[in-house]
Protein backbone atom coordinates (compact mmCIF):
# COMPACT_ATOMS: atom_id res chain seq x y z
CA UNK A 1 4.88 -15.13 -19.96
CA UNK A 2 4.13 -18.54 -21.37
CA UNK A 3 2.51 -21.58 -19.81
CA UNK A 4 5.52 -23.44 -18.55
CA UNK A 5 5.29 -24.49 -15.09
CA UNK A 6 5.57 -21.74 -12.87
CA UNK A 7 7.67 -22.92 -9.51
CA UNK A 8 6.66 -20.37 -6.81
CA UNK A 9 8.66 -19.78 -3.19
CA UNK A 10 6.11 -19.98 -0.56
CA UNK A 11 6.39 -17.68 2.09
CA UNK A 12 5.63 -20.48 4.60
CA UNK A 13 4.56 -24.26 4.27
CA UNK A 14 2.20 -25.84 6.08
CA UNK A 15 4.52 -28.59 5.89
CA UNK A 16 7.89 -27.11 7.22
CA UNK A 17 10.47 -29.30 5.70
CA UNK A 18 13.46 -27.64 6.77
CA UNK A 19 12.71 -28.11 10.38
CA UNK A 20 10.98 -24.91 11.00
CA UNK A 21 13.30 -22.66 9.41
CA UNK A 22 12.05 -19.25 9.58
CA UNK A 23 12.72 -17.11 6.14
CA UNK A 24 13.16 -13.16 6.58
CA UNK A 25 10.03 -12.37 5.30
CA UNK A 26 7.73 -15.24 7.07
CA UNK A 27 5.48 -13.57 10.48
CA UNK A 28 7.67 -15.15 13.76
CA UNK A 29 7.29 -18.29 14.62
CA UNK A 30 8.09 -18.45 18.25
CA UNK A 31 10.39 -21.70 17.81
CA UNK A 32 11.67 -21.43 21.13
CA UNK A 33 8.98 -20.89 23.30
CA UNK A 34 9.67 -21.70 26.92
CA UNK A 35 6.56 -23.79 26.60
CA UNK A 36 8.25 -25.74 23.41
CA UNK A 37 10.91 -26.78 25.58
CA UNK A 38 10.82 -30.30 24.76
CA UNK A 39 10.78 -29.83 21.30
CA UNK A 40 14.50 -28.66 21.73
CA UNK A 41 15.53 -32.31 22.95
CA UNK A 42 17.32 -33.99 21.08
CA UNK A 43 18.78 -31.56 18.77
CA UNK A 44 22.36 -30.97 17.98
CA UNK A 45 23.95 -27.74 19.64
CA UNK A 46 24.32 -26.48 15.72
CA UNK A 47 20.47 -26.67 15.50
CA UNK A 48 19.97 -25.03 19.14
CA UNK A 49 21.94 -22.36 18.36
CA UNK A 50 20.69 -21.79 14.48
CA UNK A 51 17.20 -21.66 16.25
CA UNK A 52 18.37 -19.12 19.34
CA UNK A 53 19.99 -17.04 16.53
CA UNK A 54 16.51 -16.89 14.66
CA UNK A 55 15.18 -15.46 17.37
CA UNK A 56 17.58 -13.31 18.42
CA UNK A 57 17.53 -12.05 14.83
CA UNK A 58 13.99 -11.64 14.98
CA UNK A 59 13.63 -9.82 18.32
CA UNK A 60 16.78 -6.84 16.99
CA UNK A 61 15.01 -6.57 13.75
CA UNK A 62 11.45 -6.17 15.37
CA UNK A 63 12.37 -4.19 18.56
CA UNK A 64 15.53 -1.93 16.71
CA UNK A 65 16.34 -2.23 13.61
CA UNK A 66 12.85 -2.02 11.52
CA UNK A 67 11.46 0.15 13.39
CA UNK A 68 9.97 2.94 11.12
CA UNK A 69 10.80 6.69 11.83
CA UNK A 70 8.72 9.62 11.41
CA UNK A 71 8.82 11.51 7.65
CA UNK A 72 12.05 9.59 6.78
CA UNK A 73 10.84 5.75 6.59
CA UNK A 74 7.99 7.29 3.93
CA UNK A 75 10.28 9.59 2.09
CA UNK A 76 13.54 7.90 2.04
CA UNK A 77 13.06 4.17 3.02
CA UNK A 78 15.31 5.34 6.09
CA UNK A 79 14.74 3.08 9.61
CA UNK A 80 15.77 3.21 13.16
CA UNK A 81 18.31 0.25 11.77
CA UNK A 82 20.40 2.55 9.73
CA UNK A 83 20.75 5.70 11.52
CA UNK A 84 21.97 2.87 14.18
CA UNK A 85 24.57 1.26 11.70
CA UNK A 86 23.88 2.55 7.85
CA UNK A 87 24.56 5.83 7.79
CA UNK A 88 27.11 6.32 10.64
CA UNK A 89 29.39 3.88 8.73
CA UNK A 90 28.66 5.98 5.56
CA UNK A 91 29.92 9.12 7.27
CA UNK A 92 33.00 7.10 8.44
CA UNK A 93 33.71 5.72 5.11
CA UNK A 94 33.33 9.06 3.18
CA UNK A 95 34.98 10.82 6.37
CA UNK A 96 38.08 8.67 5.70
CA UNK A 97 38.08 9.05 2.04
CA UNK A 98 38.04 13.18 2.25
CA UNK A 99 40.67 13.13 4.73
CA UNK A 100 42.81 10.67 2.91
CA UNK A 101 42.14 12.57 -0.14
CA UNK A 102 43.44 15.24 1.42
CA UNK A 103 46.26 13.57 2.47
CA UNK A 104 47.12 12.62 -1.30
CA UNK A 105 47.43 9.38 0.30
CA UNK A 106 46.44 7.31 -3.33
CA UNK A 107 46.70 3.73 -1.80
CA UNK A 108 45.16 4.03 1.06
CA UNK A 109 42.00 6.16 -0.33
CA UNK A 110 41.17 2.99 -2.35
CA UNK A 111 39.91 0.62 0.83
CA UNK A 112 36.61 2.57 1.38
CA UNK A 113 35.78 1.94 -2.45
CA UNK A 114 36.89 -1.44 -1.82
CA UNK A 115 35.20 -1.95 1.35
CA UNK A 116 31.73 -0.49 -0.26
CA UNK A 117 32.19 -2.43 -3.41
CA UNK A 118 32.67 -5.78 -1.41
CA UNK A 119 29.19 -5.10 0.37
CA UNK A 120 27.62 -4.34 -2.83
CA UNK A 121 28.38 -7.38 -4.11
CA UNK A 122 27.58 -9.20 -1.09
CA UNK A 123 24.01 -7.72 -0.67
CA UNK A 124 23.28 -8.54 -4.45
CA UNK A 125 21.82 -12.27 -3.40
CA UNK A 126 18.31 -12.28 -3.71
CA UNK A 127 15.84 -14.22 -1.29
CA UNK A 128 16.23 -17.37 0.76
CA UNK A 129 19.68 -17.26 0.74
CA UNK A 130 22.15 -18.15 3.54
CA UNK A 131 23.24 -15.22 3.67
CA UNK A 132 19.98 -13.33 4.37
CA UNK A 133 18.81 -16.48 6.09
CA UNK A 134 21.31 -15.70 8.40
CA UNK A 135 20.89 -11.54 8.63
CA UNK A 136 18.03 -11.27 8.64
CA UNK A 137 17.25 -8.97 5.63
CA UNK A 138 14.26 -9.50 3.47
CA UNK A 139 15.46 -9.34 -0.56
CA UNK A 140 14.18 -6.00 -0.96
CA UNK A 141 15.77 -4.29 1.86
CA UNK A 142 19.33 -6.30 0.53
CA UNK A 143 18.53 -4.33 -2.70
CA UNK A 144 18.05 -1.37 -1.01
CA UNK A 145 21.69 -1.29 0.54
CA UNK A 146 22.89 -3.29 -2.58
CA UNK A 147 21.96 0.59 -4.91
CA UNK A 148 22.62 2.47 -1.15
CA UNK A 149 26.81 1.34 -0.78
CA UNK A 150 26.59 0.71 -4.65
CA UNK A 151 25.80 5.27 -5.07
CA UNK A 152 28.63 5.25 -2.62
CA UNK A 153 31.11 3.36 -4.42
CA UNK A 154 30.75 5.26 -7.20
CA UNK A 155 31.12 8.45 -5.13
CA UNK A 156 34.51 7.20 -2.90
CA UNK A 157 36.01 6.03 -6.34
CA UNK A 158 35.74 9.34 -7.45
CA UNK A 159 37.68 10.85 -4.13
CA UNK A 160 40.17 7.79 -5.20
CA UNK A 161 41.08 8.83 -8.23
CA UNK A 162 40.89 12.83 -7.06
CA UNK A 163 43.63 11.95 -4.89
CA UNK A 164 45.47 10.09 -7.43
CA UNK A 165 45.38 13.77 -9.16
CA UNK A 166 46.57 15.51 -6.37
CA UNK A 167 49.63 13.43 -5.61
CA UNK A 168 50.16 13.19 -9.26
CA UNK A 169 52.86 15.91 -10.15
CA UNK A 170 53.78 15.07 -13.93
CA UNK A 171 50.63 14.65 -16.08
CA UNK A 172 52.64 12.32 -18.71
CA UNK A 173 53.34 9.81 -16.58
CA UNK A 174 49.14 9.27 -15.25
CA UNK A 175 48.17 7.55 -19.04
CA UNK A 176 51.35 5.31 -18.83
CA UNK A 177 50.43 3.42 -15.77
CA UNK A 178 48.15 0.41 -15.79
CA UNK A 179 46.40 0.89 -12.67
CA UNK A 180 44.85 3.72 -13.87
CA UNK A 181 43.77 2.30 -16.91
CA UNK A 182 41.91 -0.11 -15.14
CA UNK A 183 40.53 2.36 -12.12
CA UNK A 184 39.36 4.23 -15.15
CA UNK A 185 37.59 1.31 -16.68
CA UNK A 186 36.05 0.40 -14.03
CA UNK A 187 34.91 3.76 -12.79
CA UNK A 188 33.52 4.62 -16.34
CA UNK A 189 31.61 0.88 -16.10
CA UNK A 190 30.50 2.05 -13.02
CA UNK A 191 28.74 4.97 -14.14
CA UNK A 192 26.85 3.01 -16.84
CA UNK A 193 25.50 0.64 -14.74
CA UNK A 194 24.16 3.39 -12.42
CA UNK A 195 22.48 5.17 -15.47
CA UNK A 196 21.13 2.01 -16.49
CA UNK A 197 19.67 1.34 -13.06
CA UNK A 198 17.48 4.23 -13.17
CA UNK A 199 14.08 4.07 -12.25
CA UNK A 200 12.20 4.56 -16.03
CA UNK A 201 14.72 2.85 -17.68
CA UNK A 202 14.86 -0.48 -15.99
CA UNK A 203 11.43 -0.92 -15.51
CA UNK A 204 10.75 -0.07 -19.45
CA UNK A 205 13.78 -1.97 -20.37
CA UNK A 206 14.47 -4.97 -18.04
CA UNK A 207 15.45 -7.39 -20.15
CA UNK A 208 17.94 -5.22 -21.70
CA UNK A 209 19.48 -3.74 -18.07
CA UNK A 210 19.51 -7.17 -16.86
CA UNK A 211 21.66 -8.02 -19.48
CA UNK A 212 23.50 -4.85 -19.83
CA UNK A 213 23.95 -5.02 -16.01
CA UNK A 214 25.54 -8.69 -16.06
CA UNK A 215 28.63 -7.88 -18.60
CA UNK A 216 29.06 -4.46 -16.54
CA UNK A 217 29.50 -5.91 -13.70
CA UNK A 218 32.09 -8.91 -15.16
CA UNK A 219 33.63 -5.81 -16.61
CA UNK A 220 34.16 -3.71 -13.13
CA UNK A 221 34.77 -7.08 -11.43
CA UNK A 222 38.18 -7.63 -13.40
CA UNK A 223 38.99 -4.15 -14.02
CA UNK A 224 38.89 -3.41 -10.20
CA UNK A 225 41.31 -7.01 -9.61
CA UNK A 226 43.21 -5.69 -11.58
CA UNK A 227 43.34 -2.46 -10.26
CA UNK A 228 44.00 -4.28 -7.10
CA UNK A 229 40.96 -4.30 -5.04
CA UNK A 230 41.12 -7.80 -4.56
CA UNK A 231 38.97 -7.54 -1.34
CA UNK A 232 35.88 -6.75 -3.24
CA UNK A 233 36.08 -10.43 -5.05
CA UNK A 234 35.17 -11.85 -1.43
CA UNK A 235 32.11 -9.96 -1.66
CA UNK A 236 31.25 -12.28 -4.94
CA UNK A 237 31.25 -15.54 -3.01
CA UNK A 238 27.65 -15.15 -1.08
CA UNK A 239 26.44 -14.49 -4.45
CA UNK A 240 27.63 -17.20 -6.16
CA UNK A 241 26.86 -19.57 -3.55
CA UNK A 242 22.40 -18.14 -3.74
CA UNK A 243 22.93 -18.64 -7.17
CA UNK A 244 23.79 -22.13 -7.20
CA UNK A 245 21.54 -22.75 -4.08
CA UNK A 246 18.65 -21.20 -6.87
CA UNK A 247 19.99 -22.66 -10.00
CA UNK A 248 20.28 -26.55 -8.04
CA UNK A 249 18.45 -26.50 -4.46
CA UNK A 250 15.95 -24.50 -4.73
CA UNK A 251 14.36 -25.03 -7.92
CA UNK A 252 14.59 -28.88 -7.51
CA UNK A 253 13.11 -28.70 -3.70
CA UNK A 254 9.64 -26.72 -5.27
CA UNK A 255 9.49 -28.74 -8.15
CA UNK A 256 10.10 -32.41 -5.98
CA UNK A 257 9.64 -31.59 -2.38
CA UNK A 258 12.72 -31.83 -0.01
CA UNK A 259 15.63 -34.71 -0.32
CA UNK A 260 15.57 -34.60 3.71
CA UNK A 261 12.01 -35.76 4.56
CA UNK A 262 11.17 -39.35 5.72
CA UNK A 263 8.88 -39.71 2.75
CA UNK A 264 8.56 -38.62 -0.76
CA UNK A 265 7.66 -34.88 -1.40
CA UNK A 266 6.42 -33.87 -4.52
CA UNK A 267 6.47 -29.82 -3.48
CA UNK A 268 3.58 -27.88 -3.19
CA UNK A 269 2.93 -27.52 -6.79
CA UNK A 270 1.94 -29.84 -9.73
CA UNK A 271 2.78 -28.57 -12.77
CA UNK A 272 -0.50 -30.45 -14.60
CA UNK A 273 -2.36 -28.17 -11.83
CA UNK A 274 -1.02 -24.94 -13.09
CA UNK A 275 -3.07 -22.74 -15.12
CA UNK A 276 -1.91 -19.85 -16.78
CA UNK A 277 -4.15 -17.29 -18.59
CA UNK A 278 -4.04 -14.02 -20.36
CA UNK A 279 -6.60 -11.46 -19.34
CA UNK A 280 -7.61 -7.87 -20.72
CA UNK A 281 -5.54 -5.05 -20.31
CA UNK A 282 -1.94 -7.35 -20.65
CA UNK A 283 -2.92 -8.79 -17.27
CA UNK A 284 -1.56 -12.52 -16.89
CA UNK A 285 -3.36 -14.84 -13.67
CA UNK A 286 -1.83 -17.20 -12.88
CA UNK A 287 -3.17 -19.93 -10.38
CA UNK A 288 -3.11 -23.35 -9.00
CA UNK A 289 -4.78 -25.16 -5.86
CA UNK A 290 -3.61 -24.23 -2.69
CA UNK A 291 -3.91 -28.05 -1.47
CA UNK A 292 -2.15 -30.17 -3.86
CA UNK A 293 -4.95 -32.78 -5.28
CA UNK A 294 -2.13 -35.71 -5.67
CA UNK A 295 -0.26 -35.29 -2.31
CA UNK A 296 -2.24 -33.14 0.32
CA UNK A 297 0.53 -30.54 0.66
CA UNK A 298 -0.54 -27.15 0.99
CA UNK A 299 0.91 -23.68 0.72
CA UNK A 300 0.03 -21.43 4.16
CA UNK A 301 0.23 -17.78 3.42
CA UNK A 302 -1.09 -14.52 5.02
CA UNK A 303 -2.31 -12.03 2.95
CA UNK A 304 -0.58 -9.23 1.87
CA UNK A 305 2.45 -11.67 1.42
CA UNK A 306 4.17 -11.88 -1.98
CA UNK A 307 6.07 -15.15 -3.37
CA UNK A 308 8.47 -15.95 -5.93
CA UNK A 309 7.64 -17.08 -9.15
CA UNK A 310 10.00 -18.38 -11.67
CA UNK A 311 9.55 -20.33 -15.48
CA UNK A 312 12.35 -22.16 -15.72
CA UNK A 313 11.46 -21.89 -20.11
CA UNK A 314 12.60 -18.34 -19.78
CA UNK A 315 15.13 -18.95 -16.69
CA UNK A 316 16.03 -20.88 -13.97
CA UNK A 317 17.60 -17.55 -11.99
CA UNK A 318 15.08 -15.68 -12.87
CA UNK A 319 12.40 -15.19 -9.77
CA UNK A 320 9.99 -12.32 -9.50
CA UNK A 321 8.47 -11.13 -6.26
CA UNK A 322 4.41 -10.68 -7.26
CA UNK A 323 1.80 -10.65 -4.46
CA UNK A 324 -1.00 -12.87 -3.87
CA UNK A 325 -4.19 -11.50 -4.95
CA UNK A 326 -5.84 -14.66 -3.43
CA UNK A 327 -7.15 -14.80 0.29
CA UNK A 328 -5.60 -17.52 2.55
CA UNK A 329 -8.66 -19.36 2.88
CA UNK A 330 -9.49 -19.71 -1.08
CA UNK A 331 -8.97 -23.34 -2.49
CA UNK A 332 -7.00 -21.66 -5.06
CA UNK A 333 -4.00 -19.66 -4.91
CA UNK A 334 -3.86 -16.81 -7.27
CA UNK A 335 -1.40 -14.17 -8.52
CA UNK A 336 -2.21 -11.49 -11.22
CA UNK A 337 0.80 -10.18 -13.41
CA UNK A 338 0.94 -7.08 -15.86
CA UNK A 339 2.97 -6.21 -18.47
CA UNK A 340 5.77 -3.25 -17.58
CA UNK A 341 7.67 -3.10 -20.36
């Protein structure tokens, strides 16, 4: 880590420039209290029902969805939420696979592949985006389903191309067509990108998966188009609408404050006010005032929160969840980094 500016996501500002827009991981904000009635006049029906919706959102995911269940939430990351919706559409997806498989039905054994691959795509947008804006689900439970439907892919690709045996009664002619070529490709790209994924290797090799993991997936992207899952690319356009909104908006808005304020923001930090230092035991702290000196803006936080940080010399899509090690009352705000890998 060097001492470029680090530009961090706050998980709430004191100054609420988007008009009280509540991210998935903020505490609720009760927005529309009956006793903050008034505040709701004069806004358009889009921003009545954006702020209804939040709530609505946040009431399911409080009251249903995230609720934790005995043994399984600890063991297997498993909530009320997905033996509601997760798993039973597993069970139907792989249901329809075997029975289709069975059926040596090869065309139409490819949707739940398709249909899995489109959500694994979809769910690969990290925080703040509009599309978890508008779900609901914090970046870590999106990666969560994003390796969940991504282990299932794999698996219903496999049934796919089992079924492609089964209905396949002349072995010479299964090398001389194209579409399995390119299922195969893909399939085998697949599997690397799982093996890569694990646990020790990641963490010990980031840099490398991350890289690794980009020209895998351009590589099971076409190969499946060509294939003709051509659903799955739909599942591409949420991501490459967050990663514009964090290459353009969302960089620029830390760095410079908000473009829709009344008056010049700067954002809630200064990069002169940044201090970055290297500490015993490859332990980096970084910190910088929670107030802004220049402009009075200040980051509001609980603790136990974590924020994004990002050093735009390294990347501008690269941001890293790290917790706060500061208290919410300290003048400064601190986070304390070590080295993985």
């Amino acid at each position: 880590m060097t001492t470029s500016q680090p530009t961090t996501a706050s998980p709430r500002l004191q100054e609420n420039h988007a008009g009280d827009t509540v991210t998935p991981s903020d505490p609720y904000v009760n927005v529309v209290s009956p006793r903050h009635h008034d505040e709701l006049e004069g806004l358009s029906r889009t921003q009545k029902w954006t702020r209804s919706w939040m709530v609505t959102r946040w009431r399911l995911s409080r009251t249903i969805y995230s609720v934790p269940l005995p043994m399984l939430t600890a063991r297997f990351d498993v909530k009320q939420g997905d033996l509601i919706l997760t798993l039973p559409l597993l069970l139907i997806l792989l249901a329809a696979s075997v029975v289709l498989t069975n059926e040596h039905d090869v065309k139409m054994s490819g949707m739940p592949p398709t249909f899995t691959m489109f959500l694994v795509f979809g769910l690969v947008v990290r925080n703040n985006s509009l599309l978890l804006t508008l779900t609901g689900i914090p970046f870590e439970r999106a990666l969560f389903y994003h390796k969940l439907f991504a282990y299932a892919t794999i698996i219903l690709t496999a049934l796919h191309a089992y079924s492609y045996r089964l209905s396949n009664d002349d072995g010479e002619e299964e090398y001389k067509d194209s579409k399995v070529i390119t299922g195969a490709i893909a399939f085998v790209a697949m599997i690397f990108m799982y093996l890569l994924s694990l646990n020790k290797i990641r963490r010990r090799f980031f840099e490398f998966f991350l890289r690794v993991h980009w020209v895998l997936f351009i590589v099971v992207i076409v190969a499946a188009v060509a294939h003709g899952a051509f659903f799955a690319l739909f599942g591409i356009l949420p991501w490459f609408i967050d990663m514009l909104y964090r290459l353009i908006f969302r960089a620029r808005t830390y760095n410079r404050g908000s473009s829709k304020t009344d008056k010049v923001s700067a954002g809630i930090v200064a990069p002169e006010q940044v201090t970055v230092h290297a500490l015993s035991g490859d332990i980096t702290r970084i910190q910088f005032p929670r107030v802004r000196k220049d402009t009075g803006e200040a980051l509001e936080y609980e603790a136990g929160q974590y924020a994004f940080i990002c050093i735009p010399a390294i990347s501008y899509l690269e941001w890293h969840p790290f917790t706060l090690s500061s208290s919410p009352n300290e003048a400064m705000v601190t986070f304390h980094t070590k080295k993985t890998g």
